[in-house]
N, C-alpha and C. Protein backbone atom coordinates (compact mmCIF):
# COMPACT_ATOMS: atom_id res chain seq x y z
N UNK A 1 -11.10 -14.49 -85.92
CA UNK A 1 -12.47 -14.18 -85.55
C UNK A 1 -12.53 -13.95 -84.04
N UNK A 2 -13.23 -12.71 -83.60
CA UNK A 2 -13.00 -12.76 -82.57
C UNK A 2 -14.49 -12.99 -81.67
N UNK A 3 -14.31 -13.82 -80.44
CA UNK A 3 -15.08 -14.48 -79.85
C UNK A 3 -15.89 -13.88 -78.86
N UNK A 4 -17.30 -14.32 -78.67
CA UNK A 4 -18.20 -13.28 -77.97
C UNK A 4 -18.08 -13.54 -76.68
N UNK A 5 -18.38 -12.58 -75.74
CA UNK A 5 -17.77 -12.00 -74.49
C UNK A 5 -18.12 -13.35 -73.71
N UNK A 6 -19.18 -13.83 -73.73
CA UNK A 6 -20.31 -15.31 -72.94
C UNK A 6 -18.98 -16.42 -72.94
N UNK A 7 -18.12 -16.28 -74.51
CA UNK A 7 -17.33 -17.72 -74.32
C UNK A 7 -16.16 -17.29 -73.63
N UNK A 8 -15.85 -16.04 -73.74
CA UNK A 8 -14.55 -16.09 -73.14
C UNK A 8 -14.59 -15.63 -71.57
N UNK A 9 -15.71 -15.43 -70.47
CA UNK A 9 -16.18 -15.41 -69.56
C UNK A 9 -16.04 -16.73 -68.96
N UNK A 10 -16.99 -17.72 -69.44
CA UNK A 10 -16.77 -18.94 -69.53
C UNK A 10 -15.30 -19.67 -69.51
N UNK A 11 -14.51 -19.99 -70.45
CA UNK A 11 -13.26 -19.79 -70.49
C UNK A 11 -12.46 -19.41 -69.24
N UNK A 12 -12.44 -18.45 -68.64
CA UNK A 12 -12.04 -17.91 -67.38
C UNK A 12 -12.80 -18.02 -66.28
N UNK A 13 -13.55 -19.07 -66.27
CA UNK A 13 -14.48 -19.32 -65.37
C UNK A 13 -15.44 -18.43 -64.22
N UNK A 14 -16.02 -16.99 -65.12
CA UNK A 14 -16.55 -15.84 -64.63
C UNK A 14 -17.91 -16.42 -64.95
N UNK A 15 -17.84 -16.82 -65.68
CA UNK A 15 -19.80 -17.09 -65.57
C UNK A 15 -20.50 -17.59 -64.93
N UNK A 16 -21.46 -17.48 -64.81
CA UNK A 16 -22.63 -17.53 -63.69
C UNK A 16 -24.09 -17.78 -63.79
N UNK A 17 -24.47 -18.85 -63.56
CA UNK A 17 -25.51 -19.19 -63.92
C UNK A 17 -26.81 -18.18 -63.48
N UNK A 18 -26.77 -17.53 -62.34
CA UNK A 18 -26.97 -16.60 -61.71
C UNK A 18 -27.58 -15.67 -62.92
N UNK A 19 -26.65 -15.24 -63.96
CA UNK A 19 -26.75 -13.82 -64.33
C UNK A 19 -27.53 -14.38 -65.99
N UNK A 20 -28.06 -15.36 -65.77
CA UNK A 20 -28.96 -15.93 -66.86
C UNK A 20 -30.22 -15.89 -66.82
N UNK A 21 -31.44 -15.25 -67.36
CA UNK A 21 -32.67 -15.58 -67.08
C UNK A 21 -33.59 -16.44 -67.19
N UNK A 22 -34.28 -16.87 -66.07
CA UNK A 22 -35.11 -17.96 -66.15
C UNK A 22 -36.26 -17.84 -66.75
N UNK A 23 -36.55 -19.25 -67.78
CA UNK A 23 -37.80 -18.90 -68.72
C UNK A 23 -38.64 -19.07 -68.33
N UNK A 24 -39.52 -18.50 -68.74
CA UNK A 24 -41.07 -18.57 -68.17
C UNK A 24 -41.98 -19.52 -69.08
N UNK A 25 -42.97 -20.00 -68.31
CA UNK A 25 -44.21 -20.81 -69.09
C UNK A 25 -44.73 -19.60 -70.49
N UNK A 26 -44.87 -18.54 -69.58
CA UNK A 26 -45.79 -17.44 -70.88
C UNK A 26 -44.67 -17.48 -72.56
N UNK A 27 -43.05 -17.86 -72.04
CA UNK A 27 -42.50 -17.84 -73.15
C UNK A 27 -42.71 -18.97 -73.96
N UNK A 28 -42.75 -20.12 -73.29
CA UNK A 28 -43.18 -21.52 -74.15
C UNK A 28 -44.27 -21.24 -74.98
N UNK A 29 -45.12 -20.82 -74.00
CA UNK A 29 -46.47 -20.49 -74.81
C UNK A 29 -46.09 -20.06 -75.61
N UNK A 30 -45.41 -18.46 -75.95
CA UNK A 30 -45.58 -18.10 -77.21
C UNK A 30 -44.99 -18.36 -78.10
N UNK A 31 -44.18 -19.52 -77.98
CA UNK A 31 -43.47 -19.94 -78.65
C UNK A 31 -44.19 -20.92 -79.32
N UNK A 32 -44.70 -21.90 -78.87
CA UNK A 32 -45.46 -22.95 -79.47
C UNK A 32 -47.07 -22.25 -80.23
N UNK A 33 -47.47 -21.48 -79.80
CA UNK A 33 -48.51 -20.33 -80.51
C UNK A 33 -48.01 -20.18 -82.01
N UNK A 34 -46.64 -19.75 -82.84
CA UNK A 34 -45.98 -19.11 -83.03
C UNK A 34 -45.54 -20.32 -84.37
N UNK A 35 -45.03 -21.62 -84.05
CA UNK A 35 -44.82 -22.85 -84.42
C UNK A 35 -45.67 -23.26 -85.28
N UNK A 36 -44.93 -23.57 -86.36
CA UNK A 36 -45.72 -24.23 -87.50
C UNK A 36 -46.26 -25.75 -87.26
N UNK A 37 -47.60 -25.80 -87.79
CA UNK A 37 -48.17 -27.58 -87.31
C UNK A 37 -47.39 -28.81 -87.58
N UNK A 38 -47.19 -28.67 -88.76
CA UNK A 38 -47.19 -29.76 -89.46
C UNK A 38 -45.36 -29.66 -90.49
N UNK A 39 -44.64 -29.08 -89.73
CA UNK A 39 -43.27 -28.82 -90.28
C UNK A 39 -42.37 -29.90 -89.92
N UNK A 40 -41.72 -30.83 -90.34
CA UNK A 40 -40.88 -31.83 -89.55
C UNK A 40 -40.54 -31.67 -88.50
N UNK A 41 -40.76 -32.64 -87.19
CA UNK A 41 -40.84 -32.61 -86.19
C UNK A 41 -38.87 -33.18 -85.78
N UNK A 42 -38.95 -32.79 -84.48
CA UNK A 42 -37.29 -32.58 -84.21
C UNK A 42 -37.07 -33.89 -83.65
N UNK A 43 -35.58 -34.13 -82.83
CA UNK A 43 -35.42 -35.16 -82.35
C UNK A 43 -36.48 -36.01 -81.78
N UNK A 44 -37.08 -35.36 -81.13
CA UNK A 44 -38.31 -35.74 -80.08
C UNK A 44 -39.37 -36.62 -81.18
N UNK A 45 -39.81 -36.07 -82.28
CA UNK A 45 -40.34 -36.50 -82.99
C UNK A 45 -41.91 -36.22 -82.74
N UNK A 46 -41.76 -35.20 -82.09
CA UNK A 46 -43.64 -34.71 -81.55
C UNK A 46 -44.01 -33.71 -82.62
N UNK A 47 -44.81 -33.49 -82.97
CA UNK A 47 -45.30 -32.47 -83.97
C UNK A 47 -45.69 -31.53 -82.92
N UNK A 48 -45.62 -30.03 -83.68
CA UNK A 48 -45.87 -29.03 -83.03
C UNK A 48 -47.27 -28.74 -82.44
N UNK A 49 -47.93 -29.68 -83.59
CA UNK A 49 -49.49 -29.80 -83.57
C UNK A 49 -50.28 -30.46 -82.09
N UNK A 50 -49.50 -31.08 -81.56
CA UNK A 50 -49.57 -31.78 -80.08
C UNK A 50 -49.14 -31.29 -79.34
N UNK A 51 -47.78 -30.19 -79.08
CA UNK A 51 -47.47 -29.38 -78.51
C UNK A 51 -48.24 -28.31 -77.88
N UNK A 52 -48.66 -27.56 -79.45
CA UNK A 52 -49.89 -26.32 -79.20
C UNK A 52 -51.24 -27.24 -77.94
N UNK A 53 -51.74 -28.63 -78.41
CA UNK A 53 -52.70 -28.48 -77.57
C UNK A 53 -52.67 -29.24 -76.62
N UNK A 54 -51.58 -29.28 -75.95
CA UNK A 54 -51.24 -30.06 -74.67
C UNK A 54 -50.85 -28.63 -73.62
N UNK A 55 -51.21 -27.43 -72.97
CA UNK A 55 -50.52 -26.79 -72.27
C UNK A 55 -50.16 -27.28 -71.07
N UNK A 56 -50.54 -28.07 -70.72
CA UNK A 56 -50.45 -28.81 -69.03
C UNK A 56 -49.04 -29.10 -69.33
N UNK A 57 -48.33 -29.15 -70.21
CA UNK A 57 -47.36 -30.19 -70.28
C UNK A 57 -46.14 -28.61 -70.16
N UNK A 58 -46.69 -27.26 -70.58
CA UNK A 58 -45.55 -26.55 -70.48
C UNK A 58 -44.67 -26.50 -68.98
N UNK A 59 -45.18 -26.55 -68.32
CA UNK A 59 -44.90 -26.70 -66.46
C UNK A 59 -43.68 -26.97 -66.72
N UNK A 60 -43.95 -28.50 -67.25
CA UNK A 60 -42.79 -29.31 -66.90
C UNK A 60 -41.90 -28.71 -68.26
N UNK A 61 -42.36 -29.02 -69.09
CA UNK A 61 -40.97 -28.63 -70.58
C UNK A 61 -40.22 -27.37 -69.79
N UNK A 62 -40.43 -26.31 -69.55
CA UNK A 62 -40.07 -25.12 -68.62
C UNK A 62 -38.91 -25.33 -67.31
N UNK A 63 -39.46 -26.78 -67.15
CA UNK A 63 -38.49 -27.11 -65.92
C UNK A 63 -37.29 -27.92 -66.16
N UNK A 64 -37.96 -29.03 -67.82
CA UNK A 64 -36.61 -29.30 -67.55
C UNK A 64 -35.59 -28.38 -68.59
N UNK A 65 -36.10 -27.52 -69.41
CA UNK A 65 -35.26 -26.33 -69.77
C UNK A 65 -34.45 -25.81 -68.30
N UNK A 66 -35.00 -25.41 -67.41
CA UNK A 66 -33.94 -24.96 -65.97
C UNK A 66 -32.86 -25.94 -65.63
N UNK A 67 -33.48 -27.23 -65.63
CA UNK A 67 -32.23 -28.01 -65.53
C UNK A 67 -31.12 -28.38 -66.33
N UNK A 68 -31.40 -28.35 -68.02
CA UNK A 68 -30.80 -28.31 -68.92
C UNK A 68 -29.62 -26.85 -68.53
N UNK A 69 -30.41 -25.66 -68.44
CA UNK A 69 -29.33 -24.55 -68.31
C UNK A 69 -28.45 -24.47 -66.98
N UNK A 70 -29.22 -25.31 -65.78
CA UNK A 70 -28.11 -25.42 -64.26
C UNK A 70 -27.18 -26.46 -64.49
N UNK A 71 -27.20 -27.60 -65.35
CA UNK A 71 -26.77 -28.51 -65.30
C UNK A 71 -26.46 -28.86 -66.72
N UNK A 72 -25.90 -28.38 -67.75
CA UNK A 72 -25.26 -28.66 -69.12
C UNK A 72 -25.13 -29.88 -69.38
N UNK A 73 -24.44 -31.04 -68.56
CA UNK A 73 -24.08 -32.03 -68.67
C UNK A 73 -25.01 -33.12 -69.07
N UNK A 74 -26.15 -32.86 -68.15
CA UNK A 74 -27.72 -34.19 -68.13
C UNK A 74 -28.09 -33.72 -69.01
N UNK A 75 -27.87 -32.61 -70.10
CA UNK A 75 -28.65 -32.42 -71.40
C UNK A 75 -28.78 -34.27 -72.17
N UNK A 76 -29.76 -34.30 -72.51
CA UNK A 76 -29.56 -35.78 -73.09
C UNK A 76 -29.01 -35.57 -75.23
N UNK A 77 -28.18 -36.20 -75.24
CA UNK A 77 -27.32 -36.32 -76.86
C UNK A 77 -28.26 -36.23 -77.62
N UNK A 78 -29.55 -36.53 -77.46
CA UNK A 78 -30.61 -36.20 -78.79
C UNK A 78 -30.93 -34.51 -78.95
N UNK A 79 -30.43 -33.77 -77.79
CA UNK A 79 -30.99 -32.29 -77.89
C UNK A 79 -30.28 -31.72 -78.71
N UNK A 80 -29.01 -32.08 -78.90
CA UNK A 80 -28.05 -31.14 -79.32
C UNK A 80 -27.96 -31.45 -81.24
N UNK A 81 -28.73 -32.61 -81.62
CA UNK A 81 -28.62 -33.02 -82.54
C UNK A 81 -29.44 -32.30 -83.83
N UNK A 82 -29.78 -32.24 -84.65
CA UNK A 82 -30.42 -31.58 -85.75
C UNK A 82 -30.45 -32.10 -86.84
N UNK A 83 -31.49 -32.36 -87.57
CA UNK A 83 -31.66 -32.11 -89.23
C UNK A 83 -31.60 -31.06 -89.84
N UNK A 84 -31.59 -31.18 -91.07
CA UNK A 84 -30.89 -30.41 -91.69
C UNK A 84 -31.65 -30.41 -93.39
N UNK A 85 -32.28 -29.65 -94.01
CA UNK A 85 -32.09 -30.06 -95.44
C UNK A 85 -31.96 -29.22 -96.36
N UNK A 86 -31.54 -29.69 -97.79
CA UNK A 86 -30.79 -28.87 -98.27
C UNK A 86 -32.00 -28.15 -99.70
N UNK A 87 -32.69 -27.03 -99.74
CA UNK A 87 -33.26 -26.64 -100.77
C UNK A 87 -32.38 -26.32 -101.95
N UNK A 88 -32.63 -26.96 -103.05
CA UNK A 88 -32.39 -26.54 -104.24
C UNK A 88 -33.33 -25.74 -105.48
């Protein structure tokens, strides 16, 4: 299988945080616009439903997304984690 250009950049230590774009509040927004209410809520355990009507709070979610992408490492172990379920 062959591997997409991002990992093997990486790999050879060409990448650049630089050449990544920074997200914007207007994208949170439409993202949480967009978000189902009442769908199982993620690690965090916030429903989307509190999300949508808190916008004061995108500022910051926005920021620490920047630090998450400058800094990989301080991601905290609950982000990377997921549920999962299985429809039959």
């Amino acid at each position: 299988m062959e591997r997409a250009e991002c990992i093997r950049m990486e790999q050879k230590g060409k990448f650049s945080h630089v050449d990544l774009m920074p997200i914007q509040i207007a994208k949170i927004n439409s993202y949480f616009s967009k978000a189902h209410n009442w769908k199982c809520p993620g690690n965090d355990q916030i429903q989307n439903y509190w999300l949508k009507d808190f916008p004061a709070t995108y500022s910051h979610i926005t920021r620490k997304y920047h630090c998450i992408i400058e800094e990989l490492e301080k991601a905290p172990a609950w982000l990377t984690k997921g549920v999962t379920f299985l429809i039959t």
